[in-house]
C-alpha atoms as a PDB file:
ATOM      1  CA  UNK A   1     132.460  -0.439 223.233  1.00  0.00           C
ATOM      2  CA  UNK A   2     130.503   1.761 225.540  1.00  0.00           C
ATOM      3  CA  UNK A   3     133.089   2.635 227.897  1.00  0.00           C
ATOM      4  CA  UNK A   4     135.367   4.075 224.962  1.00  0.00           C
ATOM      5  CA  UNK A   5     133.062   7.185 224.378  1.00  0.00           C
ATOM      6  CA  UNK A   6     133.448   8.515 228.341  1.00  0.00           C
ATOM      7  CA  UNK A   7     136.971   8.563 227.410  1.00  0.00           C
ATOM      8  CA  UNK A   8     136.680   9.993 224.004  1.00  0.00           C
ATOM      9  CA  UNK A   9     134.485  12.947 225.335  1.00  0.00           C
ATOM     10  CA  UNK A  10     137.066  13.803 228.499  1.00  0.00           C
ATOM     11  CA  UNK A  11     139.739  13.478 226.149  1.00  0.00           C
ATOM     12  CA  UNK A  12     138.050  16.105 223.658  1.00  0.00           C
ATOM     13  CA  UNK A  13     137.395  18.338 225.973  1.00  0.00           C
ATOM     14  CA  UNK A  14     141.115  18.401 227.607  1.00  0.00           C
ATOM     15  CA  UNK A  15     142.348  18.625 224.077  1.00  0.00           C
ATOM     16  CA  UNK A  16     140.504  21.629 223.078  1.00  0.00           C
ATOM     17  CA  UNK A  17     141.831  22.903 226.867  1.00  0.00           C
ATOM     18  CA  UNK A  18     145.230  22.281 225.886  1.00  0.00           C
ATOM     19  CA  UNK A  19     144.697  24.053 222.849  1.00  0.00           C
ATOM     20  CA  UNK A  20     143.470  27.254 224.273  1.00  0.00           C
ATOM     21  CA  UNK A  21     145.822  27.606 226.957  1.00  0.00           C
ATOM     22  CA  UNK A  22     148.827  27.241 224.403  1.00  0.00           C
ATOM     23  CA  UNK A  23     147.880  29.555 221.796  1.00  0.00           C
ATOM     24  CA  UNK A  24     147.153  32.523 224.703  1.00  0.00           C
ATOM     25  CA  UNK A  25     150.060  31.593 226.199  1.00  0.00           C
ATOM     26  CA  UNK A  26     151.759  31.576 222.987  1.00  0.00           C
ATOM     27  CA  UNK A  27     150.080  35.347 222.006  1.00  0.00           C
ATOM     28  CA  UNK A  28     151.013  36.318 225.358  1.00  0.00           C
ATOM     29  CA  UNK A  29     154.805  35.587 225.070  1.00  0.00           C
ATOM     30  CA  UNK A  30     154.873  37.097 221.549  1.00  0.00           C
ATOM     31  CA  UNK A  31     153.263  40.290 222.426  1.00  0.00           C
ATOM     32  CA  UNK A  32     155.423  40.379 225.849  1.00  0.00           C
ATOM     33  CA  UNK A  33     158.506  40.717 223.597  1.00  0.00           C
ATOM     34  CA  UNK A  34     156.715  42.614 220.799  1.00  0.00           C
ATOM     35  CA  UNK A  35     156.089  45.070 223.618  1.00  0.00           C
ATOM     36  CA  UNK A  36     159.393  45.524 225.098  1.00  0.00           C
ATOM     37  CA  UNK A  37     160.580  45.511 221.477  1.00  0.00           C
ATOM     38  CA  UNK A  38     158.380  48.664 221.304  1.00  0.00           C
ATOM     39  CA  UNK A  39     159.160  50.055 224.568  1.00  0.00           C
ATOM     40  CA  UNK A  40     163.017  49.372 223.972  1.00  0.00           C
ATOM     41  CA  UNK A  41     162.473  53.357 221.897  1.00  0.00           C
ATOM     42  CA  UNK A  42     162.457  55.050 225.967  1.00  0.00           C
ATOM     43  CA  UNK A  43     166.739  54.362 224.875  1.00  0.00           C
ATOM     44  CA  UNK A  44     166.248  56.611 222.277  1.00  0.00           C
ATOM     45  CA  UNK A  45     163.763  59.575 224.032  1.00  0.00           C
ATOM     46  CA  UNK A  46     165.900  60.950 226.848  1.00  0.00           C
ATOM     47  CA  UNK A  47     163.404  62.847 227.727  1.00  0.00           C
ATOM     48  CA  UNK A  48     161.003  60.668 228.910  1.00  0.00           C
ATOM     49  CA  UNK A  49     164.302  58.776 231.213  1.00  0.00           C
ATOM     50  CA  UNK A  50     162.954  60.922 234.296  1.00  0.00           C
ATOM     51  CA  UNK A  51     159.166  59.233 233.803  1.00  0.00           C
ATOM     52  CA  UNK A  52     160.165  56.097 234.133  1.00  0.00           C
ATOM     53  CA  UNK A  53     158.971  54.760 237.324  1.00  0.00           C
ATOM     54  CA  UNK A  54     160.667  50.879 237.923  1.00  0.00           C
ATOM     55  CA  UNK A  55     164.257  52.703 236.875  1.00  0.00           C
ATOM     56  CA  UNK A  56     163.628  55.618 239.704  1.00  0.00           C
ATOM     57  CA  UNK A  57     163.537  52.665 242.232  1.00  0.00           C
ATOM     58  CA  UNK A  58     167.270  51.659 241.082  1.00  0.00           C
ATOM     59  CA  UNK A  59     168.578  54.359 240.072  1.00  0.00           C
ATOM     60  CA  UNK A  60     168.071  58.449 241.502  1.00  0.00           C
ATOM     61  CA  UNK A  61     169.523  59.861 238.451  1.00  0.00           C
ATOM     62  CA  UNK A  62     169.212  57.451 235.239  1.00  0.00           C
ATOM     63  CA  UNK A  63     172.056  59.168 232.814  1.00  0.00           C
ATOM     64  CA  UNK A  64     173.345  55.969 231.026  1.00  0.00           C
ATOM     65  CA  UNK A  65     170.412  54.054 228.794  1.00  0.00           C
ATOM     66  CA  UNK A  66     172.076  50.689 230.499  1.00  0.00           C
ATOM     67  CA  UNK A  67     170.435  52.085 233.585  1.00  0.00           C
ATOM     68  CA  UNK A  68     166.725  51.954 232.566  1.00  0.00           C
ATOM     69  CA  UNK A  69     164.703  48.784 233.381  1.00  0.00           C
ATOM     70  CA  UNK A  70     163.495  46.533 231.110  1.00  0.00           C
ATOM     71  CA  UNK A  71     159.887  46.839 232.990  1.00  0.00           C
ATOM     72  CA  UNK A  72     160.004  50.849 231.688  1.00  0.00           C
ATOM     73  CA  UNK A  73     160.381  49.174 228.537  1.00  0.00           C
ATOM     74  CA  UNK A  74     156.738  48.319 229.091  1.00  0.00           C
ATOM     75  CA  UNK A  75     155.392  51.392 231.026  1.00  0.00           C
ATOM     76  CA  UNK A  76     156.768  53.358 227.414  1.00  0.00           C
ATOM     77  CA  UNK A  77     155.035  50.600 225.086  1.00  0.00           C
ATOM     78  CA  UNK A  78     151.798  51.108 227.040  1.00  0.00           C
ATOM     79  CA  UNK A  79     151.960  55.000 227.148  1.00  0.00           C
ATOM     80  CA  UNK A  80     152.799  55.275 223.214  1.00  0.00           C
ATOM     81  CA  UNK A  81     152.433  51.939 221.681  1.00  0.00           C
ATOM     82  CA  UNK A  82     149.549  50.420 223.094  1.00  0.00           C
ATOM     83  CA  UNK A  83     148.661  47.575 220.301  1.00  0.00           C
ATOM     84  CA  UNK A  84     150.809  45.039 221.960  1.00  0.00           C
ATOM     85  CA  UNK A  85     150.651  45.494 225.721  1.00  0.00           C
ATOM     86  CA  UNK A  86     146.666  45.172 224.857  1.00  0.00           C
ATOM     87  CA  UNK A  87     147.224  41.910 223.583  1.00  0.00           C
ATOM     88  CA  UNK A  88     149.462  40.431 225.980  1.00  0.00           C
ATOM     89  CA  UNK A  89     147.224  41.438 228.399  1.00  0.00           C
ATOM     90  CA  UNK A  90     143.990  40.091 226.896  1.00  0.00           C
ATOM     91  CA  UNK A  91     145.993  36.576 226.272  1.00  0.00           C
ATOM     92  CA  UNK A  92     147.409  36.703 229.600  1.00  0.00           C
ATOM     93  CA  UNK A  93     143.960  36.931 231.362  1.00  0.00           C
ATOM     94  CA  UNK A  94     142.528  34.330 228.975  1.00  0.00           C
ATOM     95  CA  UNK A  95     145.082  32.573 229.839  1.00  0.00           C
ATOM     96  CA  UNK A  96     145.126  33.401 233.718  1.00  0.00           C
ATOM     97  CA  UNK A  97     140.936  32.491 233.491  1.00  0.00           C
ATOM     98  CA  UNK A  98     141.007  29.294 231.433  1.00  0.00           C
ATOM     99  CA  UNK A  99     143.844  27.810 234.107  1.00  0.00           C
ATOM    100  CA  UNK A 100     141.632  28.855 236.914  1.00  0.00           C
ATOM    101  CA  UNK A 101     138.414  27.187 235.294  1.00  0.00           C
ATOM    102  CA  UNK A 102     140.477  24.233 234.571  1.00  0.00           C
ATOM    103  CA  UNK A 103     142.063  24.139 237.680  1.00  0.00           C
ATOM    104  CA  UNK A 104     138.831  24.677 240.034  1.00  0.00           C
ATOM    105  CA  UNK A 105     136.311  23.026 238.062  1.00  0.00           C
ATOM    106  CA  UNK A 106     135.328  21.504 241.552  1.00  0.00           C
ATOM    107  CA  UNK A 107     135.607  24.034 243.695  1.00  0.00           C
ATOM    108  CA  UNK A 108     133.319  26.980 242.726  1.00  0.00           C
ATOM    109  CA  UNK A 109     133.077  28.902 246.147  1.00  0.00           C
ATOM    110  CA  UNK A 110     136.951  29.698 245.805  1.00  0.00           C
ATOM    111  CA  UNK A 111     136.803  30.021 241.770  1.00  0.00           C
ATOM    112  CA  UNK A 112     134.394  33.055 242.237  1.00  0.00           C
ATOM    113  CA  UNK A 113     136.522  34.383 245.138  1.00  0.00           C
ATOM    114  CA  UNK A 114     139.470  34.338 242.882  1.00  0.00           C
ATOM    115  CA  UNK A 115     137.306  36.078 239.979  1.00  0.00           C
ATOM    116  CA  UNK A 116     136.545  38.835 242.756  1.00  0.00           C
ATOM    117  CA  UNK A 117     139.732  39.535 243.443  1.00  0.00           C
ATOM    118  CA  UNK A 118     141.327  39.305 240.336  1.00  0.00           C
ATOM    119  CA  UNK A 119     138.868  41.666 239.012  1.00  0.00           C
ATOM    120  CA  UNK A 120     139.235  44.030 241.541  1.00  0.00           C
ATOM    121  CA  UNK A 121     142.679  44.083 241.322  1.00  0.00           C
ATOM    122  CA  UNK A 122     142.424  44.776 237.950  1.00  0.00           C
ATOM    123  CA  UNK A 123     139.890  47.816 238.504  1.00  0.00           C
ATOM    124  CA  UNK A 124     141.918  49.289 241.248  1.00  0.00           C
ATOM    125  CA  UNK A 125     145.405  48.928 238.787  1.00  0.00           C
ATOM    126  CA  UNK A 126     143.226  50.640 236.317  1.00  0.00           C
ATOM    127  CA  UNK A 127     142.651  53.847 238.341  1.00  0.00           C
ATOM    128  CA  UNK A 128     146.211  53.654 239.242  1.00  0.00           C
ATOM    129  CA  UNK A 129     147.579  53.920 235.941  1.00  0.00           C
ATOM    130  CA  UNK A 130     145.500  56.794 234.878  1.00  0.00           C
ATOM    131  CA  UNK A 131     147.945  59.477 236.012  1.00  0.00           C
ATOM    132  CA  UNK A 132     149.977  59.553 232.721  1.00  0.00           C
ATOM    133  CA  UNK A 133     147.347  60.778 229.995  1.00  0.00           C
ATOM    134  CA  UNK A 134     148.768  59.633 226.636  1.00  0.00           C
ATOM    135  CA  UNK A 135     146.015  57.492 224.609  1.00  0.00           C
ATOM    136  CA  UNK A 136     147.813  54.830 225.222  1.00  0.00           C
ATOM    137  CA  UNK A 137     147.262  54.704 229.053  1.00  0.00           C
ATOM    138  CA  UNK A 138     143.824  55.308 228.752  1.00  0.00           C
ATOM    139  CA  UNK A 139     142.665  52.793 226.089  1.00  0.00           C
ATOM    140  CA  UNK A 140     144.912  50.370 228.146  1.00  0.00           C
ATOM    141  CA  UNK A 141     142.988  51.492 231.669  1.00  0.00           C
ATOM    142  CA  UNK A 142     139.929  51.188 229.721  1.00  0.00           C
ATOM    143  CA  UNK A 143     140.591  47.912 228.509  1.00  0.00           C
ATOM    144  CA  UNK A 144     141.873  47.136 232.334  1.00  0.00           C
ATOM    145  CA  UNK A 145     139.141  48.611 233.833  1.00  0.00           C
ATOM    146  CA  UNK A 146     136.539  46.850 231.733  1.00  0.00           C
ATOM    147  CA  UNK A 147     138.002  43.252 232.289  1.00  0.00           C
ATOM    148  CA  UNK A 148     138.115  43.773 235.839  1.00  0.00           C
ATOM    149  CA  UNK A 149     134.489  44.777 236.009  1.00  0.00           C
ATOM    150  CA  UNK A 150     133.818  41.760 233.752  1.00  0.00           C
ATOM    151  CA  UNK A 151     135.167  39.174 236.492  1.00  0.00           C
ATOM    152  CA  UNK A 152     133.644  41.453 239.194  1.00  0.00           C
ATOM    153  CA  UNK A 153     130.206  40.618 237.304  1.00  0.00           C
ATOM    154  CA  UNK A 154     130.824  37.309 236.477  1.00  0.00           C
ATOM    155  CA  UNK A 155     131.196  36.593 240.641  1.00  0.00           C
ATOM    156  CA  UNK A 156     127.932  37.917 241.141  1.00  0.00           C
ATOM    157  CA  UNK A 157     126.031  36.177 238.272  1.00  0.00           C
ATOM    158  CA  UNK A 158     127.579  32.988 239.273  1.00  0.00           C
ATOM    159  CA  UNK A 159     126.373  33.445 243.051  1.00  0.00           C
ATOM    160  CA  UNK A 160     122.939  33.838 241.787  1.00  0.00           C
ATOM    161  CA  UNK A 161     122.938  30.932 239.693  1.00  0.00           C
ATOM    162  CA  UNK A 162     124.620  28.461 242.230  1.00  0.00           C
END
Protein backbone atom coordinates (compact mmCIF):
# COMPACT_ATOMS: atom_id res chain seq x y z
CA UNK A 1 0.00 0.00 0.00
CA UNK A 2 2.84 2.41 0.36
CA UNK A 3 3.95 2.57 -3.07
CA UNK A 4 0.32 3.68 -4.26
CA UNK A 5 0.62 7.24 -2.65
CA UNK A 6 4.06 8.20 -4.85
CA UNK A 7 1.81 7.57 -7.64
CA UNK A 8 -1.24 9.24 -6.35
CA UNK A 9 0.78 12.50 -5.56
CA UNK A 10 2.64 12.59 -9.29
CA UNK A 11 -0.57 11.86 -10.69
CA UNK A 12 -2.25 14.94 -8.77
CA UNK A 13 0.07 17.10 -9.59
CA UNK A 14 0.09 16.28 -13.57
CA UNK A 15 -3.64 16.46 -13.33
CA UNK A 16 -3.90 19.84 -11.94
CA UNK A 17 -0.99 20.57 -14.90
CA UNK A 18 -3.22 19.31 -17.41
CA UNK A 19 -5.84 21.34 -16.13
CA UNK A 20 -4.13 24.63 -16.29
CA UNK A 21 -2.61 24.31 -19.53
CA UNK A 22 -6.14 23.48 -21.13
CA UNK A 23 -8.21 26.11 -19.76
CA UNK A 24 -5.33 28.97 -20.90
CA UNK A 25 -5.09 27.35 -23.88
CA UNK A 26 -8.71 27.18 -24.14
CA UNK A 27 -9.04 31.28 -23.08
CA UNK A 28 -6.36 31.82 -25.44
CA UNK A 29 -8.11 30.32 -28.55
CA UNK A 30 -11.41 32.01 -27.56
CA UNK A 31 -10.05 35.40 -27.16
CA UNK A 32 -7.77 34.82 -30.46
CA UNK A 33 -11.07 34.64 -32.40
CA UNK A 34 -12.97 37.05 -30.12
CA UNK A 35 -10.20 39.40 -31.20
CA UNK A 36 -10.16 39.05 -34.83
CA UNK A 37 -13.96 39.02 -34.47
CA UNK A 38 -13.32 42.57 -33.12
CA UNK A 39 -10.67 43.55 -35.41
CA UNK A 40 -12.74 42.11 -38.47
CA UNK A 41 -14.53 46.25 -38.04
CA UNK A 42 -10.83 47.64 -39.99
CA UNK A 43 -13.51 46.14 -43.24
CA UNK A 44 -15.76 48.60 -42.27
CA UNK A 45 -13.24 51.91 -41.39
CA UNK A 46 -11.54 52.62 -44.70
CA UNK A 47 -9.79 54.94 -43.23
CA UNK A 48 -7.70 53.24 -41.08
CA UNK A 49 -6.84 50.55 -44.51
CA UNK A 50 -3.54 52.73 -44.99
CA UNK A 51 -2.44 51.92 -41.04
CA UNK A 52 -2.45 48.62 -41.38
CA UNK A 53 0.98 47.37 -41.28
CA UNK A 54 0.96 43.19 -42.18
CA UNK A 55 -1.48 44.28 -45.37
CA UNK A 56 1.29 47.07 -46.56
CA UNK A 57 3.73 44.05 -46.82
CA UNK A 58 1.21 42.36 -49.49
CA UNK A 59 -0.30 44.78 -50.85
CA UNK A 60 1.11 48.78 -51.85
CA UNK A 61 -2.31 50.05 -52.26
CA UNK A 62 -5.07 47.97 -50.19
CA UNK A 63 -8.47 49.20 -52.16
CA UNK A 64 -10.54 45.92 -51.91
CA UNK A 65 -11.37 44.82 -47.99
CA UNK A 66 -10.38 41.07 -49.41
CA UNK A 67 -6.93 42.58 -49.46
CA UNK A 68 -6.39 43.30 -45.72
CA UNK A 69 -4.76 40.58 -43.54
CA UNK A 70 -6.30 38.79 -41.08
CA UNK A 71 -3.15 39.72 -38.66
CA UNK A 72 -4.50 43.70 -39.13
CA UNK A 73 -7.50 42.18 -37.86
CA UNK A 74 -5.52 42.08 -34.64
CA UNK A 75 -3.29 45.24 -34.87
CA UNK A 76 -7.20 47.10 -35.11
CA UNK A 77 -8.57 44.92 -32.04
CA UNK A 78 -5.51 45.97 -30.03
CA UNK A 79 -5.58 49.73 -31.07
CA UNK A 80 -9.52 50.07 -30.33
CA UNK A 81 -10.70 46.99 -28.67
CA UNK A 82 -8.22 46.03 -26.32
CA UNK A 83 -10.36 43.62 -23.81
CA UNK A 84 -9.62 40.58 -25.83
CA UNK A 85 -6.12 40.82 -27.26
CA UNK A 86 -5.32 41.40 -23.29
CA UNK A 87 -6.63 38.18 -22.58
CA UNK A 88 -5.28 36.12 -25.19
CA UNK A 89 -2.20 37.41 -24.37
CA UNK A 90 -2.26 36.88 -20.59
CA UNK A 91 -3.54 33.07 -21.37
CA UNK A 92 -1.05 32.68 -23.97
CA UNK A 93 1.93 33.52 -21.63
CA UNK A 94 0.38 31.43 -18.84
CA UNK A 95 0.20 29.13 -21.08
CA UNK A 96 3.72 29.68 -22.82
CA UNK A 97 5.20 29.68 -18.79
CA UNK A 98 3.37 26.68 -17.35
CA UNK A 99 4.73 24.47 -20.61
CA UNK A 100 8.16 25.77 -19.97
CA UNK A 101 7.99 24.93 -16.09
CA UNK A 102 6.58 21.66 -17.01
CA UNK A 103 8.81 21.03 -19.62
CA UNK A 104 12.24 22.09 -17.78
CA UNK A 105 11.47 21.13 -14.39
CA UNK A 106 15.10 19.63 -14.55
CA UNK A 107 16.89 21.91 -16.20
CA UNK A 108 16.84 25.32 -14.41
CA UNK A 109 20.02 27.03 -15.96
CA UNK A 110 18.15 27.01 -19.46
CA UNK A 111 14.50 27.62 -17.82
CA UNK A 112 15.81 31.05 -16.51
CA UNK A 113 17.59 31.72 -19.84
CA UNK A 114 14.35 31.20 -21.58
CA UNK A 115 12.50 33.53 -18.88
CA UNK A 116 15.28 36.21 -19.90
CA UNK A 117 14.63 36.17 -23.17
CA UNK A 118 11.15 35.81 -23.32
CA UNK A 119 10.85 38.72 -21.12
CA UNK A 120 12.96 40.79 -22.96
CA UNK A 121 11.39 40.13 -25.96
CA UNK A 122 8.38 41.07 -24.56
CA UNK A 123 9.82 44.53 -23.18
CA UNK A 124 11.50 45.37 -26.39
CA UNK A 125 7.86 44.44 -28.46
CA UNK A 126 6.42 46.73 -25.91
CA UNK A 127 8.42 49.85 -26.90
CA UNK A 128 7.84 48.85 -30.39
CA UNK A 129 4.26 49.03 -30.37
CA UNK A 130 4.04 52.34 -28.72
CA UNK A 131 4.04 54.37 -31.94
CA UNK A 132 0.21 54.23 -32.48
CA UNK A 133 -1.28 56.15 -29.33
CA UNK A 134 -4.90 54.95 -29.03
CA UNK A 135 -5.61 53.57 -25.30
CA UNK A 136 -5.69 50.56 -26.57
CA UNK A 137 -1.95 50.31 -27.55
CA UNK A 138 -0.88 51.64 -24.50
CA UNK A 139 -2.80 49.60 -21.87
CA UNK A 140 -1.74 46.63 -24.15
CA UNK A 141 2.23 47.91 -24.06
CA UNK A 142 1.66 48.38 -20.50
CA UNK A 143 0.37 45.12 -19.90
CA UNK A 144 3.39 43.85 -22.38
CA UNK A 145 5.81 45.77 -20.85
CA UNK A 146 4.96 44.73 -17.31
CA UNK A 147 4.99 40.88 -18.05
CA UNK A 148 8.18 41.13 -19.66
CA UNK A 149 9.75 42.87 -16.71
CA UNK A 150 8.03 40.21 -14.56
CA UNK A 151 10.07 37.23 -16.28
CA UNK A 152 13.10 39.60 -16.48
CA UNK A 153 12.75 39.63 -12.48
CA UNK A 154 11.83 36.32 -11.99
CA UNK A 155 15.52 35.28 -13.80
CA UNK A 156 17.24 37.23 -11.37
CA UNK A 157 15.41 36.11 -8.16
CA UNK A 158 15.80 32.61 -9.24
CA UNK A 159 19.73 33.07 -9.75
CA UNK A 160 19.92 34.26 -6.27
CA UNK A 161 18.08 31.56 -4.81
CA UNK A 162 19.80 28.63 -6.77
Amino acid sequence: MDWITPIKGIFAAKSKLFIQLAVSFSFFWLALFASLYEGSYLLHDSSEWEHTPFTHLLHNNPNLPSDISQLDFLVYAIKFYSFFPIICLISGLYFLTASLFALLQKNHLLFRKLFLIIGLLLCVTAVFLFSTLTIGTILFCTILFLFGGGLVGFFFVLRKGG
